[in-house]
C-alpha atoms as a PDB file:
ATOM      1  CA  UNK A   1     -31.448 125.059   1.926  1.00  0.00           C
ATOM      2  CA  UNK A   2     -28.228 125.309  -0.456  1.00  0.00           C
ATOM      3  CA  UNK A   3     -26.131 128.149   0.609  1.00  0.00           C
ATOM      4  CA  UNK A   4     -27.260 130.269  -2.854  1.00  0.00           C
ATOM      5  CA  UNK A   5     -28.296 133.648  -2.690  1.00  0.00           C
ATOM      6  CA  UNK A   6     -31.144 135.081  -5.099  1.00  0.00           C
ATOM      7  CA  UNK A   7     -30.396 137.528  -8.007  1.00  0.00           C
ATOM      8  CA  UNK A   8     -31.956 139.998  -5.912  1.00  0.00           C
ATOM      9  CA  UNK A   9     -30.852 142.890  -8.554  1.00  0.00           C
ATOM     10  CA  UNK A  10     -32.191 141.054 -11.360  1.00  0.00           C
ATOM     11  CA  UNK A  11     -35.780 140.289  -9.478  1.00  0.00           C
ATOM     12  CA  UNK A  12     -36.039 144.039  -8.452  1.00  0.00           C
ATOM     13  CA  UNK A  13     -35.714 144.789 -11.975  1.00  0.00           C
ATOM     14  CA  UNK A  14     -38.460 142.404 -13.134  1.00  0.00           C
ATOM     15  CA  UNK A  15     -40.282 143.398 -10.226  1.00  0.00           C
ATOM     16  CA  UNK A  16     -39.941 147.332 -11.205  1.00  0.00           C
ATOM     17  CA  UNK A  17     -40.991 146.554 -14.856  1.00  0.00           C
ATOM     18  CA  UNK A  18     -44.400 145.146 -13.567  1.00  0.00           C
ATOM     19  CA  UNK A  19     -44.858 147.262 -10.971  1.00  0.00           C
ATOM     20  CA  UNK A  20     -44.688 144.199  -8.276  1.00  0.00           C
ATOM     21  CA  UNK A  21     -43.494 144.943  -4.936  1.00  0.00           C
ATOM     22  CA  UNK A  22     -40.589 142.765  -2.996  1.00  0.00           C
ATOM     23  CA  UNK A  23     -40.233 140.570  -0.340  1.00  0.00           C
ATOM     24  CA  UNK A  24     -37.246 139.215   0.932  1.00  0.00           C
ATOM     25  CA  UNK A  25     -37.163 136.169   3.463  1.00  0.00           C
ATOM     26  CA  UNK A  26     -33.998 136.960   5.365  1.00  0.00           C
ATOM     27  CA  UNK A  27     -34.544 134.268   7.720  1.00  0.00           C
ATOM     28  CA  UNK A  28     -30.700 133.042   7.256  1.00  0.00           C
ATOM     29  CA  UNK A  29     -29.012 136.678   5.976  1.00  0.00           C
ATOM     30  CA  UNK A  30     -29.455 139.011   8.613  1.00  0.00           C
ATOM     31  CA  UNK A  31     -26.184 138.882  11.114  1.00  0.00           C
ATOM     32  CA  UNK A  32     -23.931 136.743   8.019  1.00  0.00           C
ATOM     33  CA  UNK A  33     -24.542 139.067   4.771  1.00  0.00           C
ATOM     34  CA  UNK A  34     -23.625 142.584   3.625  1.00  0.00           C
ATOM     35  CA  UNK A  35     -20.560 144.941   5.942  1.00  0.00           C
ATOM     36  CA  UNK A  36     -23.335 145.293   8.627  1.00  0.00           C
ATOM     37  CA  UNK A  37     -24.872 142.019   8.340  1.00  0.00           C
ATOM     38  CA  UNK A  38     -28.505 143.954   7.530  1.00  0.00           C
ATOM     39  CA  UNK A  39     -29.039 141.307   5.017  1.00  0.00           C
ATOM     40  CA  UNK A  40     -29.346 140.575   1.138  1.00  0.00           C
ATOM     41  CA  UNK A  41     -30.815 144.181   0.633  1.00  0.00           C
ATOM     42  CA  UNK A  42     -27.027 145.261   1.986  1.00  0.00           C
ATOM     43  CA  UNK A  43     -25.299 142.302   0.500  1.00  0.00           C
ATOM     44  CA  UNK A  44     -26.782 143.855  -3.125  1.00  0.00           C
ATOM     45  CA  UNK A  45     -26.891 147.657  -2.114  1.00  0.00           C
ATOM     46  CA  UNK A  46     -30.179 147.318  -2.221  1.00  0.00           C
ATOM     47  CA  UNK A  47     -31.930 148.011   0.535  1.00  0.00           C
ATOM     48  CA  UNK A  48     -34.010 150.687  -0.164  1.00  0.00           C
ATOM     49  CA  UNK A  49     -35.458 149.226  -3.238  1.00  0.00           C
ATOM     50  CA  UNK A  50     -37.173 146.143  -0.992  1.00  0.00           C
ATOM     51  CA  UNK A  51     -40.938 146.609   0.042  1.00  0.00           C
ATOM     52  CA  UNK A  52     -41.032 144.074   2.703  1.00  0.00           C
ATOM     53  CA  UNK A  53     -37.512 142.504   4.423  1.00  0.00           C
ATOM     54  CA  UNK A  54     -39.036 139.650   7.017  1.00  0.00           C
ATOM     55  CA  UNK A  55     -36.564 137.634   9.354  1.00  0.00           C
ATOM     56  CA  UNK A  56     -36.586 135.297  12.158  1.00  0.00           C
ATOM     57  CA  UNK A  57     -34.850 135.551  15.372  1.00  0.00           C
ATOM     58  CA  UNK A  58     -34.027 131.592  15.565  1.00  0.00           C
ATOM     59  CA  UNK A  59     -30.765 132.116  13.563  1.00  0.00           C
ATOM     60  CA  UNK A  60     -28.230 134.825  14.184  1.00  0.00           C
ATOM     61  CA  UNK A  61     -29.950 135.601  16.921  1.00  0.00           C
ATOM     62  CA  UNK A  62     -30.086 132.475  19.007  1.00  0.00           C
ATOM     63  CA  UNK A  63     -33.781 133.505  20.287  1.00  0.00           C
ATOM     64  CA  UNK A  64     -37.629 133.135  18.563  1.00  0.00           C
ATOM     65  CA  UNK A  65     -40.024 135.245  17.103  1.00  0.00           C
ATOM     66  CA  UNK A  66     -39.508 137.420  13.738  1.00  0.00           C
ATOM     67  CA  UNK A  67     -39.926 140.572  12.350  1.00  0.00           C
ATOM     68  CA  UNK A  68     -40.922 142.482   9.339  1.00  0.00           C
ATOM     69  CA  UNK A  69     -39.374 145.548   7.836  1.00  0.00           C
ATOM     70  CA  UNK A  70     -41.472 147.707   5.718  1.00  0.00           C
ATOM     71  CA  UNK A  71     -43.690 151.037   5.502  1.00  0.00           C
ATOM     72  CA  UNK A  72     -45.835 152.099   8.061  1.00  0.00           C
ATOM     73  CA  UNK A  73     -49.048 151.090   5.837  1.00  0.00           C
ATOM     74  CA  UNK A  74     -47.899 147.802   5.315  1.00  0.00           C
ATOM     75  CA  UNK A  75     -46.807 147.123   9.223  1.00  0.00           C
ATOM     76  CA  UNK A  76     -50.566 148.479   9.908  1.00  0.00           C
ATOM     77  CA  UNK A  77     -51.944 146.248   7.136  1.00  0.00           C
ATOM     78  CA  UNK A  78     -50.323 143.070   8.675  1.00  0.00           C
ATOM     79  CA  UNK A  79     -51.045 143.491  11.967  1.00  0.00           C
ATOM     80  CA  UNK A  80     -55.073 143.553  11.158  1.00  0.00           C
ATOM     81  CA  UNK A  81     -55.171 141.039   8.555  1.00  0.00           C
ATOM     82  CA  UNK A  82     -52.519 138.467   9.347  1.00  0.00           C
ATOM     83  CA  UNK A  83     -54.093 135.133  11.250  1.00  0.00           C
ATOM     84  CA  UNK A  84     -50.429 134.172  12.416  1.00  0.00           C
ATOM     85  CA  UNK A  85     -49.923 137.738  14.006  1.00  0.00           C
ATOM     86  CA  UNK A  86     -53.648 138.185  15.296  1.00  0.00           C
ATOM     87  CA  UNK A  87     -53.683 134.591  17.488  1.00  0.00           C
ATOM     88  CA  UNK A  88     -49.921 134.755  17.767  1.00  0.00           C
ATOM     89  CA  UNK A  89     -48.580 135.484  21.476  1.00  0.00           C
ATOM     90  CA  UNK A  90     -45.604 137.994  22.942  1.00  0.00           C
ATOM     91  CA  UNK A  91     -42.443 137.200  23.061  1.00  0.00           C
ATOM     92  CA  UNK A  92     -40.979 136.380  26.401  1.00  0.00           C
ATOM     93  CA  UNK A  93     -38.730 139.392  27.503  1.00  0.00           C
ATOM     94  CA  UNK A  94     -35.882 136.785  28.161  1.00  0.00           C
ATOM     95  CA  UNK A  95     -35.671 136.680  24.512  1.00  0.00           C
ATOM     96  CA  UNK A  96     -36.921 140.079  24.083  1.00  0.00           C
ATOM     97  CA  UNK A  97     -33.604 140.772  25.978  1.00  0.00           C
ATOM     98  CA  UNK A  98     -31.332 138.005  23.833  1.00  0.00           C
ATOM     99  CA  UNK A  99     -32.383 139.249  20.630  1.00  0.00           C
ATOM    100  CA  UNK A 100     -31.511 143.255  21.647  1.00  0.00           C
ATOM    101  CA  UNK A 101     -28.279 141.702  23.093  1.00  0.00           C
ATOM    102  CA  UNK A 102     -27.374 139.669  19.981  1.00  0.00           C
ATOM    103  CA  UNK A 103     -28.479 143.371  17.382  1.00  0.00           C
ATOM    104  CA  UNK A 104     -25.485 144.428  19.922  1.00  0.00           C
ATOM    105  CA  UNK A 105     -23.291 142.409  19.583  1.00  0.00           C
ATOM    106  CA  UNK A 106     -23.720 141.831  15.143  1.00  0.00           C
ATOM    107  CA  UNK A 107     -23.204 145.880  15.169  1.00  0.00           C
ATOM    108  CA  UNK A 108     -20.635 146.615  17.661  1.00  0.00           C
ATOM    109  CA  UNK A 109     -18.554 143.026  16.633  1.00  0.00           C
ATOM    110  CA  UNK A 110     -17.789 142.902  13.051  1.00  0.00           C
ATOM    111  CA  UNK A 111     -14.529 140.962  13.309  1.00  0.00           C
ATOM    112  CA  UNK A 112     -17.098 137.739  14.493  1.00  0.00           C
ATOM    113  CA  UNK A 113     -18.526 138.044  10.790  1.00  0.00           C
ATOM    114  CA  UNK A 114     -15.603 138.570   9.375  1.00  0.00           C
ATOM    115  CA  UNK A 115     -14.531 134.681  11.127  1.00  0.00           C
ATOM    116  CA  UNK A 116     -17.424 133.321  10.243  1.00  0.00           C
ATOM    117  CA  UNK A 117     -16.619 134.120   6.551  1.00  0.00           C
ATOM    118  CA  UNK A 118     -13.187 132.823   6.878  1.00  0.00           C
ATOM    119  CA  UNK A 119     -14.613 129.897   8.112  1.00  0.00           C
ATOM    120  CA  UNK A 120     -17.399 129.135   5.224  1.00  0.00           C
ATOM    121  CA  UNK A 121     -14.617 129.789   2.689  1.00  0.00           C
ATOM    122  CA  UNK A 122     -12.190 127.227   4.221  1.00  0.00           C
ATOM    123  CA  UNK A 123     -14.976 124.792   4.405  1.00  0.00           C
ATOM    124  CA  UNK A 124     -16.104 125.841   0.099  1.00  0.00           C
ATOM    125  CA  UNK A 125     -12.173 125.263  -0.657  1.00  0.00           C
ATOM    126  CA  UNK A 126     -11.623 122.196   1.000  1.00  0.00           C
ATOM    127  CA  UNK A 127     -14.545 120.338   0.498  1.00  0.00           C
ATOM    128  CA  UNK A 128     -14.172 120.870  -2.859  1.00  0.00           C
ATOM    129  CA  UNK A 129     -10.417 119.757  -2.998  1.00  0.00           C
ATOM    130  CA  UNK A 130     -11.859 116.606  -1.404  1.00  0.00           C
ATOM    131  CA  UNK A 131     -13.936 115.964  -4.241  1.00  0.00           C
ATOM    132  CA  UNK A 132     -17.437 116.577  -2.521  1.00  0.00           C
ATOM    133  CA  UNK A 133     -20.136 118.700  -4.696  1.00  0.00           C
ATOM    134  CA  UNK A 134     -21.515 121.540  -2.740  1.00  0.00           C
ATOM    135  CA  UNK A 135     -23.654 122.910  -5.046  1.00  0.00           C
ATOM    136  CA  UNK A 136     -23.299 126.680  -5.714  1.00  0.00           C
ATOM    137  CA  UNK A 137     -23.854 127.474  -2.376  1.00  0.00           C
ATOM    138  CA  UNK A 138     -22.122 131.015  -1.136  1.00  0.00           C
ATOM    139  CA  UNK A 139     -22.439 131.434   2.243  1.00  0.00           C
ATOM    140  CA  UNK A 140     -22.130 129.388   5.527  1.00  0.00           C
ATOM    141  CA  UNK A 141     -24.410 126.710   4.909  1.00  0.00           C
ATOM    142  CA  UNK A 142     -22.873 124.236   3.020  1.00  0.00           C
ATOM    143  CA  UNK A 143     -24.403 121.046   1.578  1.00  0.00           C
ATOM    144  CA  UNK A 144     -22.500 117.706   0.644  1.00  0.00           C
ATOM    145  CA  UNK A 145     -24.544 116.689  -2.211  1.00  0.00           C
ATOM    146  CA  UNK A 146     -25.537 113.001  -1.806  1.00  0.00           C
ATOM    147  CA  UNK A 147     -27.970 111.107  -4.001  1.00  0.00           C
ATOM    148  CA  UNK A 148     -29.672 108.573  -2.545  1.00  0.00           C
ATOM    149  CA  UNK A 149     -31.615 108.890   0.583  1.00  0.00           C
ATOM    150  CA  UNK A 150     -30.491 105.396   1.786  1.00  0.00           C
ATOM    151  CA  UNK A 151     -26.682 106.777   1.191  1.00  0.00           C
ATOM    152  CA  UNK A 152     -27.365 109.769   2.949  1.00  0.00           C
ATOM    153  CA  UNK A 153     -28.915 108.080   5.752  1.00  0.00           C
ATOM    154  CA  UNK A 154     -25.920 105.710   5.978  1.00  0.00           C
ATOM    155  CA  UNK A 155     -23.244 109.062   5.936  1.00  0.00           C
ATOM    156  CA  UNK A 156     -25.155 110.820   8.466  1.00  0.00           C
ATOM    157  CA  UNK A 157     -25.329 107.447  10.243  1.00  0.00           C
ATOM    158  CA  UNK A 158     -21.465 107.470  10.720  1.00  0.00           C
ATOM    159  CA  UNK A 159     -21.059 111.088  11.196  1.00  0.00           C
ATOM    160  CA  UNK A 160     -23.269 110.909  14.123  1.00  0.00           C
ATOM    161  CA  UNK A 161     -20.771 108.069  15.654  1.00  0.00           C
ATOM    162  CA  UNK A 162     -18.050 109.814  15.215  1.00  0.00           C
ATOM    163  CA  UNK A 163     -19.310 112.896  16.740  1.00  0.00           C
ATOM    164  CA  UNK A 164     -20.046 115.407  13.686  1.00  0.00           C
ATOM    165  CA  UNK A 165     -23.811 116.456  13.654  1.00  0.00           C
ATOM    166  CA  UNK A 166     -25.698 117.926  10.376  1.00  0.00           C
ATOM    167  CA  UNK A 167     -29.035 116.956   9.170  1.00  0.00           C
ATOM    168  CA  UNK A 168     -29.876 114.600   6.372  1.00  0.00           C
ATOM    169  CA  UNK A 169     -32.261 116.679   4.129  1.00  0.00           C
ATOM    170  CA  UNK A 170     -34.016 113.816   1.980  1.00  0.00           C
ATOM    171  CA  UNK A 171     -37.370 113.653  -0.676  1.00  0.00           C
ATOM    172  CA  UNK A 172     -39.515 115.283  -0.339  1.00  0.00           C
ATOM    173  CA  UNK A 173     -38.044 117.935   1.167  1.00  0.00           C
ATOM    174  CA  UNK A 174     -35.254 117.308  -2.007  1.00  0.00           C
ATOM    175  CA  UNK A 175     -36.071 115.851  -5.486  1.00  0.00           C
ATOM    176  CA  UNK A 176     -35.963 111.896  -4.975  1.00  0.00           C
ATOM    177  CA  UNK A 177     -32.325 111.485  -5.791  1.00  0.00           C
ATOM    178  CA  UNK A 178     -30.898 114.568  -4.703  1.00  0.00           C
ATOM    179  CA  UNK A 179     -30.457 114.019  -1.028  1.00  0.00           C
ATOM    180  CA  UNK A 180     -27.801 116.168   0.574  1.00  0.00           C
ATOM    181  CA  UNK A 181     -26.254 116.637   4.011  1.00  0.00           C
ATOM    182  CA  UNK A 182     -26.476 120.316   5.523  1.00  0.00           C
ATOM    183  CA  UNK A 183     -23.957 121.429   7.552  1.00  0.00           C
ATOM    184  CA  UNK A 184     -23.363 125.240   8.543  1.00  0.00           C
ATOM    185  CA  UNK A 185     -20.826 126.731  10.330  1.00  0.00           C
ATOM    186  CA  UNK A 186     -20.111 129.583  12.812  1.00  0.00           C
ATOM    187  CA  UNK A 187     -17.936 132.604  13.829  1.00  0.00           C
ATOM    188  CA  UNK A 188     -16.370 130.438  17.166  1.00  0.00           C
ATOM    189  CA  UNK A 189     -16.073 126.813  15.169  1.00  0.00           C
ATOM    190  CA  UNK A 190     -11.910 126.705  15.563  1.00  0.00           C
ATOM    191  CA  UNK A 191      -9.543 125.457  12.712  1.00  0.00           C
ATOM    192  CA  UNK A 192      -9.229 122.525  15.127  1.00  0.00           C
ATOM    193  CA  UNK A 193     -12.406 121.626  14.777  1.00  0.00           C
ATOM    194  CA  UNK A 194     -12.991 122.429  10.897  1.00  0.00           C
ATOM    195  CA  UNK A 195     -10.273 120.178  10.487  1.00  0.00           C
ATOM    196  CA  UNK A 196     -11.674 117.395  12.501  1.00  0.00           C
ATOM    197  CA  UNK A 197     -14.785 117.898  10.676  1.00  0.00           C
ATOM    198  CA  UNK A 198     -12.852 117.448   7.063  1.00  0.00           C
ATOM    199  CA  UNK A 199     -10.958 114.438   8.150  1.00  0.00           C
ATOM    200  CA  UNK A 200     -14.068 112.570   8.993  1.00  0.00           C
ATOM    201  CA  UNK A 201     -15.893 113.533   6.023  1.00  0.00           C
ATOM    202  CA  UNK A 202     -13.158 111.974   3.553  1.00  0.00           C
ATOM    203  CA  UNK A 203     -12.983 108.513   5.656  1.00  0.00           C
ATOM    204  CA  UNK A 204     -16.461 108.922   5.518  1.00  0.00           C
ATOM    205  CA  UNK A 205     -16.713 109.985   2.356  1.00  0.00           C
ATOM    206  CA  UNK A 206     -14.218 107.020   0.768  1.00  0.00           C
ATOM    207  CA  UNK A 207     -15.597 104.316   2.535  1.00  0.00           C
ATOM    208  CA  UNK A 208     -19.253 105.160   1.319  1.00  0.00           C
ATOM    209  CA  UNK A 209     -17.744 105.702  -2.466  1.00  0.00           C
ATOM    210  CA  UNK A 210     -18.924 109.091  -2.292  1.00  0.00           C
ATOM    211  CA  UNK A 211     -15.678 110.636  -3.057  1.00  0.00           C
ATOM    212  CA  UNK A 212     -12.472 108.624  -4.648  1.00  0.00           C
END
């Protein structure tokens, strides 16, 4: 929800002393983290320490459905026990096809991660030099801390009207006073547009008496 990424060394540790096996929901890390983009388990150069690595293809991938990563066992174990797999239907080879075309192009296209990265870090930098709290997100999703829900409401009210979309994550999805707007950002957002973004987030962000 944040932009933070787990201590996934320090859990595989823990995990290791108790003999506890691993599970990573990689839902919004595979295609953004590690060289490859395969994920946290790459981010940490850890990949072959993780018992189960599931993902969806809603993200990176621009599709639907998900996957799971593990030994053959568990692959057979989950596709005889699990209720969402057993009543769950086939994905439609159009996005069959999108998904195998997207794995294409996050392999054979590194320089796209490598903008979306420039992109995130503008956005931490100069959101920051605004005077908005993000949190300790590190990655492309970046949230504009808030408050209030009724103060959230009223940014994302203005944002909308002057074209900028993100969602207003409010209680209970939030503690009650913690409200926060999401926004995340891409490999093809422009500097043009990143700016335009900034500019209306400090007029915003003024007149509301969110920042000074």
């Amino acid at each position: 929800m944040e932009g933070d990424i787990i201590r996934l060394p320090e859990m595989l540790e823990i995990a290791g002393r108790f003999g506890a096996r691993v599970m990573i929901d990689d839902a919004h890390s595979v295609g953004v983290l590690g060289e490859g983009g395969r994920g946290t388990g790459e981010h940490f150069g850890t990949i072959d320490d993780i018992d189960i690595t599931m993902g969806t293809f809603s993200k990176s991938f621009a599709s639907l459905g998900g996957f799971i990563v593990a030994d053959e066992s568990v692959i057979n174990y989950v596709k005889h026990f699990a209720r969402e797999l057993i009543f769950s239907a086939s994905m439609p080879p159009s996005n069959v096809a999108s998904v195998l075309k997207a794995l294409e192009i996050i392999e054979s296209e590194p320089e796209r991660r490598d903008n979306l990265w420039k992109n995130a870090r503008k956005m931490h930098r100069e959101f920051r030099r605004l005077g908005f709290d993000i949190g300790t997100t590190e990655t492309p999703i970046v949230p504009i801390m808030i408050g209030e829900d009724m103060d959230c409401f009223a940014f994302w009210k203005e944002l909308h009207e002057n074209g900028v979309f993100c969602n207003a994550i409010i209680s209970p999805a939030v503690p009650p006073g913690s409200a926060l707007l999401r926004t995340s950002y891409t490999a093809t957002h422009t500097d043009r547009q990143l700016d335009r973004v900034l500019e209306i987030f400090e007029r915003i962000g003024k007149k509301i008496g969110i920042i000074s």
